[in-house]
C-alpha atoms as a PDB file:
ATOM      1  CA  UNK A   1     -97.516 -19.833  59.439  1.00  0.00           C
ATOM      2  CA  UNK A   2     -99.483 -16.745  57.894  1.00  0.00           C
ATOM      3  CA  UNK A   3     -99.286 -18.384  54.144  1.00  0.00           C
ATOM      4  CA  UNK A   4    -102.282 -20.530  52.885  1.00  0.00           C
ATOM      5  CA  UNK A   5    -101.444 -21.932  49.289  1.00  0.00           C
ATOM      6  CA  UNK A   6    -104.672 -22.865  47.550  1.00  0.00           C
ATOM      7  CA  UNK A   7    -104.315 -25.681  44.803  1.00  0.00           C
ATOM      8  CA  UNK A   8    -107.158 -24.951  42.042  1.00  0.00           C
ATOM      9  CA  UNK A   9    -107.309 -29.116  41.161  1.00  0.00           C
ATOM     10  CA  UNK A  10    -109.000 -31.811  42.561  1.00  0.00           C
ATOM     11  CA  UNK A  11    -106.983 -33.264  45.544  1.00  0.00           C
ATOM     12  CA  UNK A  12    -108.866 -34.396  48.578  1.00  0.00           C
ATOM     13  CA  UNK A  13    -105.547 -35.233  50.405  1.00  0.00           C
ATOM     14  CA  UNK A  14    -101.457 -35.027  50.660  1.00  0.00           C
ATOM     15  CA  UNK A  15    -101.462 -38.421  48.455  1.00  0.00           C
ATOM     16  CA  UNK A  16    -103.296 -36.471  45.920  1.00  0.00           C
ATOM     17  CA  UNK A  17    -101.232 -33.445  46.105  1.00  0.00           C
ATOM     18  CA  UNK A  18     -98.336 -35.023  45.612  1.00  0.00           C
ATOM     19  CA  UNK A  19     -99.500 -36.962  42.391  1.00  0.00           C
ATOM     20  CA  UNK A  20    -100.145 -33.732  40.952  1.00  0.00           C
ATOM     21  CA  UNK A  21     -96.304 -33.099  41.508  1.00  0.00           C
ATOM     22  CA  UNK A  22     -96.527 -30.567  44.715  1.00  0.00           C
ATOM     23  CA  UNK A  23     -94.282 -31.826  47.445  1.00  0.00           C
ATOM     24  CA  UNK A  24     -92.872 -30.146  50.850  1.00  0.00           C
ATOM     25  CA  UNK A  25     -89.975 -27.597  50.167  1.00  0.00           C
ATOM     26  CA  UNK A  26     -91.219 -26.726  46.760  1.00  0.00           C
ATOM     27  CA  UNK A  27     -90.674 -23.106  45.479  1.00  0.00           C
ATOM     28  CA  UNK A  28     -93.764 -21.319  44.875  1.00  0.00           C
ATOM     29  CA  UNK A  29     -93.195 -18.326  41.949  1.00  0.00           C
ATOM     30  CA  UNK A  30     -95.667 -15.241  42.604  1.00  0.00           C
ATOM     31  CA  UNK A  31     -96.999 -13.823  39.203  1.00  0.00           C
ATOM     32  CA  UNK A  32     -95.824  -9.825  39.407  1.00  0.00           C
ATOM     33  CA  UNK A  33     -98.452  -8.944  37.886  1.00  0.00           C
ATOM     34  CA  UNK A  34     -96.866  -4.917  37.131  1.00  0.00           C
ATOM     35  CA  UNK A  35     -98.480  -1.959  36.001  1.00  0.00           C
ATOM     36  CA  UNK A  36     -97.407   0.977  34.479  1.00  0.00           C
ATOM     37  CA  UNK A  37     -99.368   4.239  34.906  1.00  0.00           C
ATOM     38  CA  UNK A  38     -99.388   7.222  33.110  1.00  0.00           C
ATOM     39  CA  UNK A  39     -98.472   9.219  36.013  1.00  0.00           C
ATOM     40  CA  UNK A  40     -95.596   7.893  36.756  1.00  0.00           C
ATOM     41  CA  UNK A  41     -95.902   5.381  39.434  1.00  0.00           C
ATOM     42  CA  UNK A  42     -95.161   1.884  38.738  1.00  0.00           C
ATOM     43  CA  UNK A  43     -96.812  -0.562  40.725  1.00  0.00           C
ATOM     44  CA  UNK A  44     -95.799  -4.641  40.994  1.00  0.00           C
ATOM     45  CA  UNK A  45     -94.290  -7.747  43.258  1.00  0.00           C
ATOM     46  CA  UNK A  46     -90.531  -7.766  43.937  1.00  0.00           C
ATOM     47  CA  UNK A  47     -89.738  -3.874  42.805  1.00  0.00           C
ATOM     48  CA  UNK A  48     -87.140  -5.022  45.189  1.00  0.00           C
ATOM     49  CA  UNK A  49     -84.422  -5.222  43.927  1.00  0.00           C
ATOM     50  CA  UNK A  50     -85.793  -5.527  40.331  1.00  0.00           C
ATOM     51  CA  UNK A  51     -86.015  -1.359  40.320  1.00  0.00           C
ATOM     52  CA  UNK A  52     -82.352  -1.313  41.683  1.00  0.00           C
ATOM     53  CA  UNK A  53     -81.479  -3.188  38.587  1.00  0.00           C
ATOM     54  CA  UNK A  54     -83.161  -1.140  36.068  1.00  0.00           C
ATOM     55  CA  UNK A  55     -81.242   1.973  37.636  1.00  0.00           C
ATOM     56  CA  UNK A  56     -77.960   0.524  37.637  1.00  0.00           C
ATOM     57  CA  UNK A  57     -78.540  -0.736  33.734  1.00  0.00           C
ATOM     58  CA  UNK A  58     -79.998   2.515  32.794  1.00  0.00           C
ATOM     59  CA  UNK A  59     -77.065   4.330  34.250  1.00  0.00           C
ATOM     60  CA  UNK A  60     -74.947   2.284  32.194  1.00  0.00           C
ATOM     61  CA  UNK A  61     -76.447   2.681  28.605  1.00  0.00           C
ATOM     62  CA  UNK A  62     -76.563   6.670  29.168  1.00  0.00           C
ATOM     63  CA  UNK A  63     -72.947   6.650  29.987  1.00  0.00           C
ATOM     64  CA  UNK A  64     -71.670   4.121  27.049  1.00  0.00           C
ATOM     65  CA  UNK A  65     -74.069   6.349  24.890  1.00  0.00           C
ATOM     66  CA  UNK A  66     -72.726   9.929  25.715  1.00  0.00           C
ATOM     67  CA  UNK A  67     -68.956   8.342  25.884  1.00  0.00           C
ATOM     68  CA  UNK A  68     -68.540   8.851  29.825  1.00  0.00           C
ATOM     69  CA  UNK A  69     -65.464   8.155  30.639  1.00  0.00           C
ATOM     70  CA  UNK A  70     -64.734   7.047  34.933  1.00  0.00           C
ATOM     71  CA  UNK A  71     -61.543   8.784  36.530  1.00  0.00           C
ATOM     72  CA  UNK A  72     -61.225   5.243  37.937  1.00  0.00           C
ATOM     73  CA  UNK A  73     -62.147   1.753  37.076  1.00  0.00           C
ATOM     74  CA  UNK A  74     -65.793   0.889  38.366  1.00  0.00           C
ATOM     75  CA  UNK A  75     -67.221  -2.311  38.836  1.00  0.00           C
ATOM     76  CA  UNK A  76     -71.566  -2.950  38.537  1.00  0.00           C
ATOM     77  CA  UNK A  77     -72.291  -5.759  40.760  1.00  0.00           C
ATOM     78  CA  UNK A  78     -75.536  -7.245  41.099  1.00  0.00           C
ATOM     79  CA  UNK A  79     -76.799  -9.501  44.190  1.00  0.00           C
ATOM     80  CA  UNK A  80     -79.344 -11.475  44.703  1.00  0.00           C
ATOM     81  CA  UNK A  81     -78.775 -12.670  48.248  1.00  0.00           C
ATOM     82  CA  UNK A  82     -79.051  -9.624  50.791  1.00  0.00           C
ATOM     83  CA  UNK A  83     -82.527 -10.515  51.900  1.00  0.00           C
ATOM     84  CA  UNK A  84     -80.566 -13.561  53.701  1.00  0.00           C
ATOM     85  CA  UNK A  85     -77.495 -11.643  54.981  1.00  0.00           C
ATOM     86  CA  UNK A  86     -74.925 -13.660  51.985  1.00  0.00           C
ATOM     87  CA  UNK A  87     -75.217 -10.211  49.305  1.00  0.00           C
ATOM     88  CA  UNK A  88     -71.810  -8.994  48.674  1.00  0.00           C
ATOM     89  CA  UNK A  89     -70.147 -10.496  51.156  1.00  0.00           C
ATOM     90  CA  UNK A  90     -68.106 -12.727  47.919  1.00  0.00           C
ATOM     91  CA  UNK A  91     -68.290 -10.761  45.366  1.00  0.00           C
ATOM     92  CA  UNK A  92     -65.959  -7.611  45.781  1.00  0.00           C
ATOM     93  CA  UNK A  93     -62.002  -7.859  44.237  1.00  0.00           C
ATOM     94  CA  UNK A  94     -59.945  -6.240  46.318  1.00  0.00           C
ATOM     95  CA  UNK A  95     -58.688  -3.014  44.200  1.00  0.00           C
ATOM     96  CA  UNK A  96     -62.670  -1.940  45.754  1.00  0.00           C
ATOM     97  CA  UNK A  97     -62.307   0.996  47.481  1.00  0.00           C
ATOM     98  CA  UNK A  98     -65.565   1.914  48.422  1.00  0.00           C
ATOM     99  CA  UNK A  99     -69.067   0.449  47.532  1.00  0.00           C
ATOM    100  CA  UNK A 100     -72.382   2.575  46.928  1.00  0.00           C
ATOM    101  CA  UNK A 101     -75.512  -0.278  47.247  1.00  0.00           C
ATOM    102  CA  UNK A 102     -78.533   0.567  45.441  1.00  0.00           C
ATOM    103  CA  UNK A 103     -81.851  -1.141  47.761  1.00  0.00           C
ATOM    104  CA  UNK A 104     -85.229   0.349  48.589  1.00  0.00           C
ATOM    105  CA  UNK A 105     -85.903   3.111  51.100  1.00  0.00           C
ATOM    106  CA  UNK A 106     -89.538   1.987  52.691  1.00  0.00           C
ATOM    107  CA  UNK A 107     -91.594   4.542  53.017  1.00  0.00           C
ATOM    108  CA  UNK A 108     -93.659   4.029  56.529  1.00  0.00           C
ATOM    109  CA  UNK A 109     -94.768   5.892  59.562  1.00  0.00           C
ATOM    110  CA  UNK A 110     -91.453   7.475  61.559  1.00  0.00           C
ATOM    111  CA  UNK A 111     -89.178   7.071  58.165  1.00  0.00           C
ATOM    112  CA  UNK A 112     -88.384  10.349  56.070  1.00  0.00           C
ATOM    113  CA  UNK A 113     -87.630   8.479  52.798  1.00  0.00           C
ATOM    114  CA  UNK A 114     -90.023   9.322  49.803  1.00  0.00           C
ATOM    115  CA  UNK A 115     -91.049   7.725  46.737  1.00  0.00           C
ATOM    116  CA  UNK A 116     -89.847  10.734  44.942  1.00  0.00           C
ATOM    117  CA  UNK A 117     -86.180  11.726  44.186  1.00  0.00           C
ATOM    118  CA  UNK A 118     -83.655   9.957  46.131  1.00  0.00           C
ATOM    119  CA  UNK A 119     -83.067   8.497  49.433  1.00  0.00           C
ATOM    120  CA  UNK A 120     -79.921   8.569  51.113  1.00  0.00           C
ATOM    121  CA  UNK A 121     -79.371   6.365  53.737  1.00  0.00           C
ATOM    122  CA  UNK A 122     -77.240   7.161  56.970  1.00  0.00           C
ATOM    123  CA  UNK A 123     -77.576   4.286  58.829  1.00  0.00           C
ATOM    124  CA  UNK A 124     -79.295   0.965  59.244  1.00  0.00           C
ATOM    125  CA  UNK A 125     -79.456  -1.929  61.902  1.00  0.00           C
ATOM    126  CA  UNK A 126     -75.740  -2.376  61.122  1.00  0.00           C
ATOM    127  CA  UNK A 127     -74.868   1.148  61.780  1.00  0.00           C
ATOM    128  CA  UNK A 128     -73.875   4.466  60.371  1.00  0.00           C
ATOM    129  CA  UNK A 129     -72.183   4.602  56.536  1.00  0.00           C
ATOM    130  CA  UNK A 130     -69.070   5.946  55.780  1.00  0.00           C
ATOM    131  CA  UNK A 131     -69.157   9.569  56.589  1.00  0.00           C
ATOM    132  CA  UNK A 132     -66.943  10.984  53.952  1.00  0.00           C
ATOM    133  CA  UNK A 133     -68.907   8.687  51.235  1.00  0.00           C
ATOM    134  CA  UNK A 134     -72.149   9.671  52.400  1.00  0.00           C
ATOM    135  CA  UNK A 135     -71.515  13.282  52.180  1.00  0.00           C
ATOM    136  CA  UNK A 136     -69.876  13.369  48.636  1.00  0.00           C
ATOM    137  CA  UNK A 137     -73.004  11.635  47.419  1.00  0.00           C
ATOM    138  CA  UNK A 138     -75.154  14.372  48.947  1.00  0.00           C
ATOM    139  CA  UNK A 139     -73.172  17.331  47.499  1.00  0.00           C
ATOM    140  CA  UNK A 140     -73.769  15.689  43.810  1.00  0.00           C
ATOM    141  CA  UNK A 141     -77.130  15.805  44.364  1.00  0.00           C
ATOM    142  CA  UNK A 142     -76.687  19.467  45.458  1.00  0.00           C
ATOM    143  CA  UNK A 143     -74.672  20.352  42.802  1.00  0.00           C
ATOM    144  CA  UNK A 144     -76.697  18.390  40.023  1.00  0.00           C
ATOM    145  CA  UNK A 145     -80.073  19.760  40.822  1.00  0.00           C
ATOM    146  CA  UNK A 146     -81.255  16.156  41.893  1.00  0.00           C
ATOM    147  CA  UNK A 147     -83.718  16.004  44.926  1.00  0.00           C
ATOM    148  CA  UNK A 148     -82.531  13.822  47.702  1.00  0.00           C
ATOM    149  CA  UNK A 149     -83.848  13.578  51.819  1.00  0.00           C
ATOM    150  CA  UNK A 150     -81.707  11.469  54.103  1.00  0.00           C
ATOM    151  CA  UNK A 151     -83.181   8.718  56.393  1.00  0.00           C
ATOM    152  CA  UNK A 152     -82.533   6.294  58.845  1.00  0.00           C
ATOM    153  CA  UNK A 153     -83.300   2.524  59.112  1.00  0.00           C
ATOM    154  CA  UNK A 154     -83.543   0.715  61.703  1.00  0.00           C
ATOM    155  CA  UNK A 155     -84.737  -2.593  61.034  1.00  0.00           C
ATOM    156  CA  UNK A 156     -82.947  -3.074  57.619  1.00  0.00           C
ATOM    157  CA  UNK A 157     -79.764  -4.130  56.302  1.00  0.00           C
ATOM    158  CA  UNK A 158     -78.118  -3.831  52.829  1.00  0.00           C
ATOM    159  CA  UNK A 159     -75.073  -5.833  50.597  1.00  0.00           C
ATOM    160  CA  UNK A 160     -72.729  -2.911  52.512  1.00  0.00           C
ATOM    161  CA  UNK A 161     -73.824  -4.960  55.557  1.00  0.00           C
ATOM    162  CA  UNK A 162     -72.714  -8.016  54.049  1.00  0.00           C
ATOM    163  CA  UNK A 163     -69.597  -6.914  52.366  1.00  0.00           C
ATOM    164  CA  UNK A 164     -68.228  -5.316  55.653  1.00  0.00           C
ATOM    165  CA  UNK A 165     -68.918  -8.355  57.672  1.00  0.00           C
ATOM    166  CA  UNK A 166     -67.055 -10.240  55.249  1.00  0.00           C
ATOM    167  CA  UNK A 167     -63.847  -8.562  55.912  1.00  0.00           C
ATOM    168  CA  UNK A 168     -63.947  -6.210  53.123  1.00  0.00           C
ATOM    169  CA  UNK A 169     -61.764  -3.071  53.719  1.00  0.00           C
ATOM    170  CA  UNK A 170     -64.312  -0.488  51.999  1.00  0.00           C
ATOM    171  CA  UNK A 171     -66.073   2.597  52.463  1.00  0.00           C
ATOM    172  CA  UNK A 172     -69.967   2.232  52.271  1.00  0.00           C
ATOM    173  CA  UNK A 173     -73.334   3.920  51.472  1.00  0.00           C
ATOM    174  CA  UNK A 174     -76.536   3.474  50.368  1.00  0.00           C
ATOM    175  CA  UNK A 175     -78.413   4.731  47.839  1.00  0.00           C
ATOM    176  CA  UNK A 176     -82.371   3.813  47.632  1.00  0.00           C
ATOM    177  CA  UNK A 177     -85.797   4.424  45.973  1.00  0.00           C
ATOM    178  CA  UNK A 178     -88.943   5.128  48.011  1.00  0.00           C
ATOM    179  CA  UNK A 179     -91.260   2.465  47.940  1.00  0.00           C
ATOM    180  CA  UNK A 180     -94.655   1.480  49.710  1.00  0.00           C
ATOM    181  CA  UNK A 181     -96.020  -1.651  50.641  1.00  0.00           C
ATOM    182  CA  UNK A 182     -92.592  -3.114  50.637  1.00  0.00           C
ATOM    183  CA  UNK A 183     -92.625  -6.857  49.969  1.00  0.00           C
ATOM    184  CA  UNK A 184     -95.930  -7.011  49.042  1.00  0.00           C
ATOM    185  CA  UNK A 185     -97.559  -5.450  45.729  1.00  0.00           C
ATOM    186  CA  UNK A 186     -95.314  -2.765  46.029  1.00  0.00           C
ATOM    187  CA  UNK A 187     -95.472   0.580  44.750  1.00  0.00           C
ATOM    188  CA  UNK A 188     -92.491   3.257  43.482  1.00  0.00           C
ATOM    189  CA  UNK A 189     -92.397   6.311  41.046  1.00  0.00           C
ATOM    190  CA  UNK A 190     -90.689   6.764  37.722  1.00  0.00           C
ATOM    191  CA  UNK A 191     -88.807  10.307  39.401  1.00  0.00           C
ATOM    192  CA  UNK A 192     -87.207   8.302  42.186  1.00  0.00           C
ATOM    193  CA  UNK A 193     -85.498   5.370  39.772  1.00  0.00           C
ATOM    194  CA  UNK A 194     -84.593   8.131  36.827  1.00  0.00           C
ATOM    195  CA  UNK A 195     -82.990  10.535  40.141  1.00  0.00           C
ATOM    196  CA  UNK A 196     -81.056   7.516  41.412  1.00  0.00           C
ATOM    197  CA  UNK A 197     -79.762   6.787  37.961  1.00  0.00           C
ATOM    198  CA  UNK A 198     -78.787  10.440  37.577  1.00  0.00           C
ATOM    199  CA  UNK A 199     -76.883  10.484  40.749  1.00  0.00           C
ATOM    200  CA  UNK A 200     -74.803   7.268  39.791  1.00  0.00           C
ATOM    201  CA  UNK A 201     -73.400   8.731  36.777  1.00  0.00           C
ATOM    202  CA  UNK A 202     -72.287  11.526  38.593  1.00  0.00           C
ATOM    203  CA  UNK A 203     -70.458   9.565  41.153  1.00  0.00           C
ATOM    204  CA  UNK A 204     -69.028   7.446  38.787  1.00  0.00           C
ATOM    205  CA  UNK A 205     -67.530  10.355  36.694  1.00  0.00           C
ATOM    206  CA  UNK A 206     -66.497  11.852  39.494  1.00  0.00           C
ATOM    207  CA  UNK A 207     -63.194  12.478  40.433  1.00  0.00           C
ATOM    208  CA  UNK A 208     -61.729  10.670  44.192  1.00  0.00           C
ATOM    209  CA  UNK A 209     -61.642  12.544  46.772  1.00  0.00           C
ATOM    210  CA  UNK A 210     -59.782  10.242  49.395  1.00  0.00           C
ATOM    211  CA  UNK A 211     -56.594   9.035  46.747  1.00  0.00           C
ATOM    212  CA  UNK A 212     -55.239   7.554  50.062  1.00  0.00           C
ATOM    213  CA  UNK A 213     -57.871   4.486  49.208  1.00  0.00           C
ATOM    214  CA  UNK A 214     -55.924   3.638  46.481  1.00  0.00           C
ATOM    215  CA  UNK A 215     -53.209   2.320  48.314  1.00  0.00           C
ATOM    216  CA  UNK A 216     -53.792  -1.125  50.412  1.00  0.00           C
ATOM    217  CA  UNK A 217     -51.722   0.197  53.693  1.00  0.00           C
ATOM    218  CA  UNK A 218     -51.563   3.968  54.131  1.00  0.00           C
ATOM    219  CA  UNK A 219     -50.057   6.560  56.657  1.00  0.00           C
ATOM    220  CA  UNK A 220     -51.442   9.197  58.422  1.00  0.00           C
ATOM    221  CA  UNK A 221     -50.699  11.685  55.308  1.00  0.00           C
ATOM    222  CA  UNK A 222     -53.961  12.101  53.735  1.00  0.00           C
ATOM    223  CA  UNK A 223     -56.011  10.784  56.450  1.00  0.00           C
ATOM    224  CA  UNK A 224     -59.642  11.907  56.237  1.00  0.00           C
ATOM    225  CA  UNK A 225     -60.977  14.629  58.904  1.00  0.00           C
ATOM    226  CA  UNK A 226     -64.333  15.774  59.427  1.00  0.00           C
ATOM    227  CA  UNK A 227     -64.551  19.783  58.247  1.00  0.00           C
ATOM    228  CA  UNK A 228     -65.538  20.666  62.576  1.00  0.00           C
ATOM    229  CA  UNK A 229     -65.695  24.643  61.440  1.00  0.00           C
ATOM    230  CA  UNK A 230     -67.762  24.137  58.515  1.00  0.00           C
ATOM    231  CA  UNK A 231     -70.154  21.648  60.377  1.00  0.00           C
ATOM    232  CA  UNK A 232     -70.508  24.257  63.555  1.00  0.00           C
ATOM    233  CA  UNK A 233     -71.342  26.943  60.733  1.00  0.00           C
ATOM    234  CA  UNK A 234     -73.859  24.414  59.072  1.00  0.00           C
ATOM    235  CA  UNK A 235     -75.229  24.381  62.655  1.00  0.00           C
ATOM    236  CA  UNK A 236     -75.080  27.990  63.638  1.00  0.00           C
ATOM    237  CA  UNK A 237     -77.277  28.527  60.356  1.00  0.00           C
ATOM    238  CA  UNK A 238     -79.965  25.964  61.393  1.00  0.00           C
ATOM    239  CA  UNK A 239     -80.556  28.210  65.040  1.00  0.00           C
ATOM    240  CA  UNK A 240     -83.231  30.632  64.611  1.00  0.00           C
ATOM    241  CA  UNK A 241     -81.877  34.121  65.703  1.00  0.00           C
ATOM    242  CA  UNK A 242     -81.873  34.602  69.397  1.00  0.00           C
ATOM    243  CA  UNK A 243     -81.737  37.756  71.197  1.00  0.00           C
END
């Protein structure tokens, strides 16, 4: 309701606009009209998921080009749906184990993602990603030297949204690039897309840590646990000193 659509022609009325071939339901194409700027930041219309892409692809060519090899076979899915729930809620095979989505972080009042190194989402409207996922992901970044900060978002979903409501038996997380003015002439920076890349060729040449996965019904042997002594020490060393 928001929307006007100016016609640059001569049409005094709907008769006229539809002899110039405009008719109800059309699609109307926005021009992106990107920018590049020396400093880095990049600057354009529909950086979502267009950026996503460019990681994923990037990621790609540097692995076929320094002969990475994955402990596992990987699959590169690409989407085009999750802005109306469908995303990968059809695409997955079942030998998927766990899915890592690639979106944008929005960087707003009350959020802690950043247009700078990479964003690692914990939850969204949906709810909390896998735990055991989300934390591997964090520890490459550690161990790589990538920057990452962790956020939270409420009022956004992903294709791990989709693909779980599907029925798909997989662990999830989600990976994304700062951006500002989200959905509108949006705005990210060159560190935050070449980070993200980064951190997918280290997951994907890493080795599994749950082998359980692999199997379509398991036991209890190998059943994943959350560390409680390591996260209480993790907590003991965030306390300031107390007398």
């Amino acid at each position: 309701r928001h929307v006007e659509l100016r016609i640059d022609a001569l049409a005094r009325d709907r008769k006229d606009i539809v002899q110039l071939g405009i008719d109800v339901g059309d699609i109307v194409a926005i021009d992106p009209q990107p920018e590049f700027l020396e400093n880095g930041f990049m600057v354009s219309r529909h950086l979502d998921d267009k950026a996503g892409v460019a990681v994923m692809l990037a990621a790609l060519e540097a692995m076929q080009r320094e002969g990475i090899e994955t402990p596992v076979d990987t699959y590169w899915l690409f989407t085009i749906g999750e802005e109306v729930g469908v995303g990968a809620s059809a695409v997955l095979v079942p030998d998927i184990a766990s899915l890592v989505a690639i979106d944008n972080g929005t960087t707003a009042p009350g959020q802690n993602s950043d247009e700078f190194g990479v964003t690692l989402a914990m939850a969204d409207q949906t709810g909390p990603f896998d735990y055991h996922l989300s934390k591997k992901l964090f520890q490459l970044c550690g161990d790589h030297g990538i920057r990452v900060q962790k956020d939270v978002f409420r009022y956004y979903r992903s294709d791990a949204a989709s693909a779980v409501e599907a029925g798909h038996d997989v662990r999830t997380a989600l990976l994304a690039f700062g951006v500002d003015a989200s959905h509108g002439y949006e705005r990210i920076h060159l560190h935050a897309l070449i980070s993200l890349a980064r951190l997918a060729v280290h997951h994907a040449a890493s080795e599994v840590q749950i082998e359980r996965d692999a199997e379509e019904i398991s036991g209890l042997r190998g059943f994943t646990r959350q560390d409680v002594k390591q996260a209480e020490q993790d907590l003991s060393a965030d306390k300031p000193d107390t007398p």
